[in-house]
Each structure stands twice: as C-alpha cells, then as structure tokens.
Protein backbone atom coordinates (compact mmCIF):
# COMPACT_ATOMS: atom_id res chain seq x y z
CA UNK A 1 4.65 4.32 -28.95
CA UNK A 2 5.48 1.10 -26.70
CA UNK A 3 7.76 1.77 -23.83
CA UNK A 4 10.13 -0.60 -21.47
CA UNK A 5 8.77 -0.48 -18.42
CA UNK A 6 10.35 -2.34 -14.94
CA UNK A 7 8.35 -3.28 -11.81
CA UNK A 8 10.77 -3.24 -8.97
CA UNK A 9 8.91 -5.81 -6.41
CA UNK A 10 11.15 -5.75 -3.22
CA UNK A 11 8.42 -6.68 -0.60
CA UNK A 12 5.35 -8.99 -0.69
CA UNK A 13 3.31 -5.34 -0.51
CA UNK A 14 4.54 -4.11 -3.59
CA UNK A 15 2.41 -6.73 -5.74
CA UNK A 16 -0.77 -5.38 -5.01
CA UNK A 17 0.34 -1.64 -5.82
CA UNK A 18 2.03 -3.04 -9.11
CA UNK A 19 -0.12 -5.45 -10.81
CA UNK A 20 -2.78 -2.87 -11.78
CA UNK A 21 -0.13 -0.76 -12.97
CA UNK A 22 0.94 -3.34 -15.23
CA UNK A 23 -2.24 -4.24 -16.47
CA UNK A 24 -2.94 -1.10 -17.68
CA UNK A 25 0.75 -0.75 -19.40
CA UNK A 26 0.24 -4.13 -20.85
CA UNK A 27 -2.96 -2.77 -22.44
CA UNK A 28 -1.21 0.02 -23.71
CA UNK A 29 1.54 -1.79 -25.58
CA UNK A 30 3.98 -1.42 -23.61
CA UNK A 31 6.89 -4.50 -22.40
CA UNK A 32 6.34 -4.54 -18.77
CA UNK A 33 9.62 -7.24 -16.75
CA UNK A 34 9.72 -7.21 -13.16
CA UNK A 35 12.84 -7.08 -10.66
CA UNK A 36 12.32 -9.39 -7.83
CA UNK A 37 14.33 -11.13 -4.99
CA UNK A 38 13.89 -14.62 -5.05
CA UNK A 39 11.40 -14.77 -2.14
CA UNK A 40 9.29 -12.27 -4.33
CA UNK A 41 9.90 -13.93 -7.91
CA UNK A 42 8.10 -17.41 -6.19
CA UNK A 43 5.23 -14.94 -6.13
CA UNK A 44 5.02 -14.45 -9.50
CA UNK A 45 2.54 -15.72 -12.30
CA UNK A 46 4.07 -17.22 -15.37
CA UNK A 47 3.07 -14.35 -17.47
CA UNK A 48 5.05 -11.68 -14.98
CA UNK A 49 8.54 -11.61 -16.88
CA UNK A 50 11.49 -11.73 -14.49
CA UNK A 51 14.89 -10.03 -14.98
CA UNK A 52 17.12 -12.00 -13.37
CA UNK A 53 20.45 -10.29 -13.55
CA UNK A 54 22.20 -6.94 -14.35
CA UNK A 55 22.99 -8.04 -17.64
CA UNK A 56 19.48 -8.98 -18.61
CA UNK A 57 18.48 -5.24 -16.91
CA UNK A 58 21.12 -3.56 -18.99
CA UNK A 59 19.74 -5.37 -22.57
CA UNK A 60 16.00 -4.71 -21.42
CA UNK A 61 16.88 -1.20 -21.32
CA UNK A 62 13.83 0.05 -19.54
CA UNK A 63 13.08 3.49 -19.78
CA UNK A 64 11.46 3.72 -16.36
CA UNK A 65 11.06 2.05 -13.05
CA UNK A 66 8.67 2.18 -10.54
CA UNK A 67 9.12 1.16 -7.05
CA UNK A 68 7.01 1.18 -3.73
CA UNK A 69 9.84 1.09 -1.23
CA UNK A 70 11.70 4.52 -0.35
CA UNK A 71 15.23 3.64 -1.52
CA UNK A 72 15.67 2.42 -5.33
CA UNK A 73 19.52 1.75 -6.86
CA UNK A 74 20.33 5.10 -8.56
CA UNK A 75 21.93 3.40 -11.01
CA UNK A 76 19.19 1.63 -13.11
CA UNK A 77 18.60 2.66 -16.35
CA UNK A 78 15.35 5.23 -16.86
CA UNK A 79 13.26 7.13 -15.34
CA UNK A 80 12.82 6.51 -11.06
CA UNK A 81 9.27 6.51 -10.08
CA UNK A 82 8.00 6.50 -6.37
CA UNK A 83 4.60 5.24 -6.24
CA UNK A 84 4.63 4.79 -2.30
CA UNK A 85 3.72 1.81 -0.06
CA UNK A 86 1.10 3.27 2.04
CA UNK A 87 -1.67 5.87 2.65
CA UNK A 88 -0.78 6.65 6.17
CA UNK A 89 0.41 10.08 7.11
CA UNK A 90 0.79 9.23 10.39
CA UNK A 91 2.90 6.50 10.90
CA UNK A 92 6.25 8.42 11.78
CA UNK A 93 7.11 11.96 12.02
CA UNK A 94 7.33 14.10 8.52
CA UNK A 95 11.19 13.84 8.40
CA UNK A 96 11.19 10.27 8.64
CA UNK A 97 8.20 9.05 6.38
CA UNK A 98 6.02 9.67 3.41
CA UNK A 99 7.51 13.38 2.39
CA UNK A 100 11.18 12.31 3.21
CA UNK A 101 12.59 13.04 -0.03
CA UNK A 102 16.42 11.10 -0.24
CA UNK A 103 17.26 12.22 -4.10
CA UNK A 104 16.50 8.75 -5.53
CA UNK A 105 13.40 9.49 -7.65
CA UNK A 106 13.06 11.53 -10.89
CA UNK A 107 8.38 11.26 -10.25
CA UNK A 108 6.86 11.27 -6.80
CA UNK A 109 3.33 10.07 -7.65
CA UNK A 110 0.78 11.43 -4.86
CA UNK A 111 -2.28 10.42 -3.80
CA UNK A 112 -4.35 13.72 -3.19
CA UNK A 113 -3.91 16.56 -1.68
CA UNK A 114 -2.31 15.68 1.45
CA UNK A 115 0.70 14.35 0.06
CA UNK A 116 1.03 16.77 -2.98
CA UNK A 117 1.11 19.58 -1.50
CA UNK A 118 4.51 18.95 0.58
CA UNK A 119 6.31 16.79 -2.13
CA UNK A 120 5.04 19.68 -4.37
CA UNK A 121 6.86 22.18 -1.82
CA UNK A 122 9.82 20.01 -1.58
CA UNK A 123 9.95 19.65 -5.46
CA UNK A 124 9.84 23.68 -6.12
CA UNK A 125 13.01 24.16 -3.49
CA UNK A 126 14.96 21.40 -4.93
CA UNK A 127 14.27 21.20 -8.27
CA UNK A 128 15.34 17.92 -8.63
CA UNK A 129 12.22 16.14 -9.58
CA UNK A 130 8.54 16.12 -10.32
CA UNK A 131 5.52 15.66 -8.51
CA UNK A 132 1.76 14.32 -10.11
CA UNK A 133 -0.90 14.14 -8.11
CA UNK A 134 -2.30 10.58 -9.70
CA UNK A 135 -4.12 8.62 -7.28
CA UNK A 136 -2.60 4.86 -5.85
CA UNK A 137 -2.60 2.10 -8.15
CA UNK A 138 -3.16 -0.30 -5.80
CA UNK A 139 -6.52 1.21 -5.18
CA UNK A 140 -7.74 1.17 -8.47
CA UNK A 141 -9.29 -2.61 -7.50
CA UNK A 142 -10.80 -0.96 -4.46
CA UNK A 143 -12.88 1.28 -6.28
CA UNK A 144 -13.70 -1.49 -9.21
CA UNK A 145 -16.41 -3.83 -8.66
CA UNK A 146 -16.66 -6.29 -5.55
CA UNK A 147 -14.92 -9.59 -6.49
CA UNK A 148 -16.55 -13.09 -6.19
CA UNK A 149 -13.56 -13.38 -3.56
CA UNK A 150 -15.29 -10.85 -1.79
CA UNK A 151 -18.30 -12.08 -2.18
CA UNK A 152 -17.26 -15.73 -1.07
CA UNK A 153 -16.28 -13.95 2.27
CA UNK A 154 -19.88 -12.75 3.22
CA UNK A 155 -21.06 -15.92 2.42
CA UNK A 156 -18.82 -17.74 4.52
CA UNK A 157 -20.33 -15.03 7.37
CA UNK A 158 -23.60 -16.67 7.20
CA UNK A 159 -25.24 -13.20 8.39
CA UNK A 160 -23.21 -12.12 10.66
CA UNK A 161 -21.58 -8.84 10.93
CA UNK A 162 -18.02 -8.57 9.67
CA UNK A 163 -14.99 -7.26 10.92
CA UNK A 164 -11.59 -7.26 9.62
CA UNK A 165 -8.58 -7.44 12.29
CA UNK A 166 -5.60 -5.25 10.28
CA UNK A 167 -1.94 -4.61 12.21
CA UNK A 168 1.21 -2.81 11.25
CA UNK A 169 4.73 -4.42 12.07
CA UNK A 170 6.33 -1.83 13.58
CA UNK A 171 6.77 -1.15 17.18
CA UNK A 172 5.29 0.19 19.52
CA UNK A 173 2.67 1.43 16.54
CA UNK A 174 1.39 -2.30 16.27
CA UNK A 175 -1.08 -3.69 18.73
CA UNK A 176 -1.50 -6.99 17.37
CA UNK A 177 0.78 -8.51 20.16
CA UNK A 178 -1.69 -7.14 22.85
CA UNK A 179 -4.80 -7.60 20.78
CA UNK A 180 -4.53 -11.59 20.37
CA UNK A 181 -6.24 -12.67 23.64
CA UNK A 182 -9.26 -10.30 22.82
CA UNK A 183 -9.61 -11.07 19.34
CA UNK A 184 -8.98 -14.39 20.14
CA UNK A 185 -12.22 -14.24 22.40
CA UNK A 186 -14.19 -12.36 20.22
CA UNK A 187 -13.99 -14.97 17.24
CA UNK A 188 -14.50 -17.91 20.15
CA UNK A 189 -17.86 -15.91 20.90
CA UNK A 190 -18.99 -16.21 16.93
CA UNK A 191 -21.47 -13.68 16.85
CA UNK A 192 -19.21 -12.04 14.12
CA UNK A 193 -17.31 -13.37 11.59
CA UNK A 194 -13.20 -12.03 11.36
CA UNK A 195 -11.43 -11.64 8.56
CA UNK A 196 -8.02 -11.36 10.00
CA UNK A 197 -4.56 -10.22 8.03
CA UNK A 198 -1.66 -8.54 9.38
CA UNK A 199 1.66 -7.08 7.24
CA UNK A 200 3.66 -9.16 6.32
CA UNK A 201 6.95 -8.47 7.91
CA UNK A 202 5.59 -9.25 11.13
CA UNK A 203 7.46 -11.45 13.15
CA UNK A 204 6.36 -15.16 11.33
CA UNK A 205 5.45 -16.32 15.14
CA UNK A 206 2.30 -13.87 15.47
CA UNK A 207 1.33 -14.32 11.91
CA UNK A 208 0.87 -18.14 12.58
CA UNK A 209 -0.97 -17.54 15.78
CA UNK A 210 -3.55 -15.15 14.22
CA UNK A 211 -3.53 -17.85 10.94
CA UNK A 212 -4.42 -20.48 13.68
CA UNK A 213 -7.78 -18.49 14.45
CA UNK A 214 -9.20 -19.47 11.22
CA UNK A 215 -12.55 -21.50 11.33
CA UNK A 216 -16.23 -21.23 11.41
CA UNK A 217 -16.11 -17.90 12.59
CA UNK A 218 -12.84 -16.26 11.14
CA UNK A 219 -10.12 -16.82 8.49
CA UNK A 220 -6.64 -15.05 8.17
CA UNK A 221 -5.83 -14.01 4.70
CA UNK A 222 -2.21 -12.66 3.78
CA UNK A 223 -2.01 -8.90 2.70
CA UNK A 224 -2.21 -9.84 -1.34
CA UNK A 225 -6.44 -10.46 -0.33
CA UNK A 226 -6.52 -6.99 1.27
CA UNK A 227 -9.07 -5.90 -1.00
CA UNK A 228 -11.60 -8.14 -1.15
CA UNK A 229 -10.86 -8.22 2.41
CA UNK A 230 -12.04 -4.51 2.68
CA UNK A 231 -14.94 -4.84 0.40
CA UNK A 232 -16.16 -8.07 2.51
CA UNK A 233 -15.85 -6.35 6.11
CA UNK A 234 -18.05 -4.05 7.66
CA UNK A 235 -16.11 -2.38 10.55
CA UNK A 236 -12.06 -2.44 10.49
CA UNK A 237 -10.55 -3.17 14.01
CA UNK A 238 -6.60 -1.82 13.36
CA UNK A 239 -3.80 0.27 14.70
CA UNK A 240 -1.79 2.99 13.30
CA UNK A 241 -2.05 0.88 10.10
CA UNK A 242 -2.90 2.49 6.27
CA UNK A 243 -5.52 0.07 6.37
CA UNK A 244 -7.67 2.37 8.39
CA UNK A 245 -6.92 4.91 5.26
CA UNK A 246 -8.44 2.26 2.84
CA UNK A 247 -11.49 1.64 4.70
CA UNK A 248 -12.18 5.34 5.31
CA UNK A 249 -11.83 5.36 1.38
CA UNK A 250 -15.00 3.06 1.15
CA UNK A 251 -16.63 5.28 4.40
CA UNK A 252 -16.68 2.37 6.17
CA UNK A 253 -16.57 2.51 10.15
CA UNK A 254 -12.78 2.41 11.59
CA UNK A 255 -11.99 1.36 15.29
CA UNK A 256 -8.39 2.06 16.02
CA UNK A 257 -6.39 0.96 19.17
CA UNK A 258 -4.10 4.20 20.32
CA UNK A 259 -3.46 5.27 16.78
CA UNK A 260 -0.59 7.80 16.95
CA UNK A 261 -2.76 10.59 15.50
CA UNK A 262 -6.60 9.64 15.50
CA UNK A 263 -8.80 11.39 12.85
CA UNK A 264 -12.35 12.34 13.62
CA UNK A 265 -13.93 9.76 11.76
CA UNK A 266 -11.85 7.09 13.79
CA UNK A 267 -13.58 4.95 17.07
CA UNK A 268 -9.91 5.24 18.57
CA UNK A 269 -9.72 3.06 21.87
CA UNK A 270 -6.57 3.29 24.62
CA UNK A 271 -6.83 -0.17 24.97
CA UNK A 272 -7.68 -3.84 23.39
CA UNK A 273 -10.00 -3.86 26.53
CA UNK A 274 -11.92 -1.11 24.39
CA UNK A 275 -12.32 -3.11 20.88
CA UNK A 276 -15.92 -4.75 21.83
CA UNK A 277 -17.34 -2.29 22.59
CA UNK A 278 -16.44 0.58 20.11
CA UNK A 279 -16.78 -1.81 17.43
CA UNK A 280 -20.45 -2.58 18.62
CA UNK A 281 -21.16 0.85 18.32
CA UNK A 282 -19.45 1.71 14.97
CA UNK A 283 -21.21 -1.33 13.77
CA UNK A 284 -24.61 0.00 15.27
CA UNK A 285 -24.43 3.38 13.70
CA UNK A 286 -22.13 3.59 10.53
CA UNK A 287 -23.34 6.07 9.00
CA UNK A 288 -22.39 8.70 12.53
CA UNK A 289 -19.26 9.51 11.44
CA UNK A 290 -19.76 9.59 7.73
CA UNK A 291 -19.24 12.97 6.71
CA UNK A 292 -15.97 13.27 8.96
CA UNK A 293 -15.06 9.65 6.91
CA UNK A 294 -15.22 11.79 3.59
CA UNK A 295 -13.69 15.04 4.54
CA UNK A 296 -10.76 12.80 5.26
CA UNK A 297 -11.09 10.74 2.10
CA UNK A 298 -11.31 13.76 -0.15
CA UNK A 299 -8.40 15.20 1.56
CA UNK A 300 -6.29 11.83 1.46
CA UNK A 301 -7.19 10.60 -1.89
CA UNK A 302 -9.99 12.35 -3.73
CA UNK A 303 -9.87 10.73 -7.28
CA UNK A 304 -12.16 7.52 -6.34
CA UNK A 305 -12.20 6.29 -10.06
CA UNK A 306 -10.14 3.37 -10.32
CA UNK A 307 -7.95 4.94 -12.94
CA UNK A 308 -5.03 6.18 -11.07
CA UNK A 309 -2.61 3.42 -12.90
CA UNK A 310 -3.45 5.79 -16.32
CA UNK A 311 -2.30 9.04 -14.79
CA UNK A 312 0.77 7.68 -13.43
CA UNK A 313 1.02 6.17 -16.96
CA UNK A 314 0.07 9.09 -18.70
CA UNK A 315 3.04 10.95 -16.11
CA UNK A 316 5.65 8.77 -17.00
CA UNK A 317 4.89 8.91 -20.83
CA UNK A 318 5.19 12.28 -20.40
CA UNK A 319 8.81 12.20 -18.71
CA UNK A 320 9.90 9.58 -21.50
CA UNK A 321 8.45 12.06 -24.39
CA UNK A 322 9.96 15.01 -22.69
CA UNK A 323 6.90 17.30 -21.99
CA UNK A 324 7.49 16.40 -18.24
CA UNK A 325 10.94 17.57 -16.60
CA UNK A 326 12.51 17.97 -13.76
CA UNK A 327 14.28 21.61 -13.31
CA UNK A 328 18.01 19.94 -13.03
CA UNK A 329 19.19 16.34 -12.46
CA UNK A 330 19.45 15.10 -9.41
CA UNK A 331 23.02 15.01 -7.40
CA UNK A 332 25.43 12.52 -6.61
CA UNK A 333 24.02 11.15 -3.00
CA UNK A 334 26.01 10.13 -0.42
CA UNK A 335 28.08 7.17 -0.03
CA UNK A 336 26.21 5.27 2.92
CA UNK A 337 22.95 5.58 0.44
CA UNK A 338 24.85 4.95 -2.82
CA UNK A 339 26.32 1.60 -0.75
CA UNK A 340 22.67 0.32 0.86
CA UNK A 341 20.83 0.68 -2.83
CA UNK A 342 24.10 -0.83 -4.08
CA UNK A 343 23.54 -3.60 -1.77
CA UNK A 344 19.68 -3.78 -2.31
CA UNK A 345 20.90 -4.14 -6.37
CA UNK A 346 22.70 -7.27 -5.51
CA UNK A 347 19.88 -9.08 -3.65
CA UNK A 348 17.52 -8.36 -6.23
CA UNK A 349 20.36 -9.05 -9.23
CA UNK A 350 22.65 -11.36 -8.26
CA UNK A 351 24.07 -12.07 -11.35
C-alpha cells in the first residue's frame, strides 16, 4: 500500500543520506515531498517535490518523516525518523552526540552494532521509541558500483596516487585551518593528485581557499561528490571527520591529524608536519592495517549491501502498519526545545 512520505532536508548533508532513500520509496509506490529551506530547495532537481508551507504539509498528510539533523518540529504530522548525519562516534562525548536521545523521534535507525546497542539501551529504559539496526542510506551508493564520476577522477590522476583531503567544521576537532600550507605544498609538488572537500558549514573563507587549489594536480569537490570522491582516492588525509568512517568502510588506508580518539586501523599524526610522511607509508603498504580496518567496519556498520534504504523502509512500513511500536508515546518536551524546533518549522515553512 503507497505511503506519504517527507524528506526533511535542513543542511546541504542531508541530500546525500536522503536521495537513496527516496529512490527506493519512489520504487515502491510511495509519494515522497521534501521540506527544505530555501538555500536547500535551490538544490533540488525538478522531480524532488517541495512543500512549501504548513498548509501544503498539513494537506500532504505524510505519515512519516525522516530527518538527518538531531532536532525535528514535534509537531509534524507522522511518524519521526532519525536516520543520523554521520558515522563518527567520536566526535563529542556520549551525552552530547550520536546516542543523545532529546524525545523528538518515534525510529532511531542505527548503523551496526556500535550505535544499536546504546540507543537500544536507551530505548528499553524509556520506552518511548524504537530502535532498527538498518544500515545508512547514504551509504548504499558507497557499496554500489564505482560511478563514471569516479572513474573521471582517476583519469584526471594520470597515474598518480590519490589522496582525498576531508575536514570537519567544528573547532578545535578540524585541522583544515592548520593543514592548508602543507596541503597546499603537497599538491604544488604533483606527485599525487588531491581530491579535496571539506563540510560544508565551514567558514565560506577556507572553503574558497582549498577550492582555489584546484588544477593539474588537485580539484575541490563539495560534500554532495563525497562518494565518488571515496571510491576515486586511495589514502584519506582527515581529522576527527566521519569521513575516516567511510573510507575504513571500503578498507582503504586512513591518515588522521590528532583525531580525538584514534582507532587502530588509523595513521593518526600530532601534527600537519606528520601528513607526508604517514600518508607515504599508508600508501606504501595498504593492506598493513587491513584486518584492524574491518574489525572496525564490522563493528561500525556491518551490513555492506547497499540496501540499508529497504530496511529503514521496511521499519517505517512497519510503524505505519502497526507491527512496530513504541512502548508509550513520547512526552511533552520542554519549552526551550518545543521553541528552537518551533523556530526551525518557520525557516523551513514560512508560510
């Protein structure tokens, strides 16, 4: 039976994690719309239906609605889905990052076992939701075939190694303000070619310096390309970024620059000073830390078959149908959250 589905698309990250999602629901019948601020909606393809006010919401009537950010308005109609909007455990402390659980979502959809099995805790005490373990959407691509993006990107390497240059925003976890002068050397010397991208609520001054690298021996691509991106490199050069999670995924070497946590299957350096020559090494030998690489992957996100936009599907069918419940509904939150998703409502539906 067709459903109503919404794609909440708050930040230019949340494309890549929806669009397979709504492939798959578009091939299963179902009426897919997407909520989008205006800077998003530009983003858009003409076939990606936009709900541009409450009143248009209210007549759509979805019956659920995912979102990748960690705060969604209570108050829209259906189901609330979290799909996440990164791998990375390790970003922030527990309390403050991917298990922080603020009452908002009806599904937490997990990657593997490393995020299930807290949200799983958390969802037994409170009772106020549900937790699948169904693999991230926006890796479904990843573990597809290699695009002729991709492809076009070793090409344009003419031989060469490549490495991909990945950052976070956030300070002080973000090293892309120290690393510009050495990366910036290290595409001058053009015995590798760069494939550089950084998030993209960095500040819009660094972006355009790293975007001014491009050339013969590098090109910055914005975080929509991060796939073919990882397919095309062959050694990631990051920070305490869910990048390095993705390219551990394809047990590909990862150097890391003081990553908050390093895993054993990262080359973590203290400093940019460092990058050269760690990535000359992982490049040398990628296969040494392989089997750490996939202890970590299977841990992180074990289900590598490009189908984790069904099980969520095949969750939230479940919730609509009622075979899937939550113990109890969820409480009244506070004010100060009921007044920021309030808020967030009336940037992304004005009218």
């Amino acid at each position: 039976m067709p459903h109503r589905l919404v794609l909440l698309a708050s930040e230019p990250y949340s494309l890549p994690i929806l669009r397979p999602l709504a492939r798959q629901a578009l091939a299963r019948g179902h009426d897919v719309a997407w909520v989008a601020s205006d800077a998003m909606a530009a983003r858009l393809a003409p076939d990606e239906p936009r709900l541009r006010s409450r009143r248009a919401l209210k007549a759509f009537a979805p019956q659920a609605v995912f979102s990748t950010v960690n705060r969604i308005p209570p108050f829209f109609p259906g189901w609330q889905v979290q799909l996440f909007h990164g791998l990375n455990l390790h970003k922030r402390d527990p309390a403050q990052g991917q298990h922080r659980v603020l009452g908002l979502f009806d599904l937490y959809c997990t990657h593997g076992p490393a995020t299930t099995g807290p949200m799983q805790a958390q969802a037994v005490e409170r009772g106020e939701f549900v937790v699948v373990e169904t693999g991230w959407p926006k890796l479904d691509p990843l573990f597809g075939g290699v695009s002729a993006n991709a492809r076009g990107l070793r090409e344009a390497a003419g031989g060469r190694p490549v490495a991909m240059f990945a950052s976070t925003f956030n300070d002080p976890l973000s090293c892309s303000g120290e690393c510009f002068e050495h990366i910036e050397r290290l595409v001058a010397r053009g015995d590798r070619y760069w494939l550089l991208t950084l998030h993209p609520m960095s500040p819009p001054e660094r972006i355009e310096r790293y975007r001014r690298l491009s050339g013969p021996n590098a090109v910055y691509l914005d975080s929509e390309h991060l796939i073919d991106m990882l397919h095309a490199a062959d050694a990631l050069v990051c920070d305490t970024t869910s990048v390095a999670e993705e390219m551990a995924l394809l047990g590909k070497p990862v150097v890391t620059v003081r990553h908050r946590k390093p895993q054993p299957f990262m080359h973590d350096v203290a400093s940019a000073d460092g990058i050269d020559a760690a990535l000359h090494a992982a490049l040398s030998s990628p296969a040494a830390r392989l089997e750490a690489t996939n202890a970590y992957a299977d841990t992180l996100h074990p289900s590598r078959d490009g189908c984790a936009s069904n099980r969520v599907l095949d969750a939230v069918e479940s919730l609509i149908d009622g075979s899937l419940r939550p113990q109890r509904r969820r409480k009244a939150r506070p004010w100060r959250r009921f007044w920021r998703s309030w808020k967030a409502m009336r940037e992304l539906l004005p009218g």
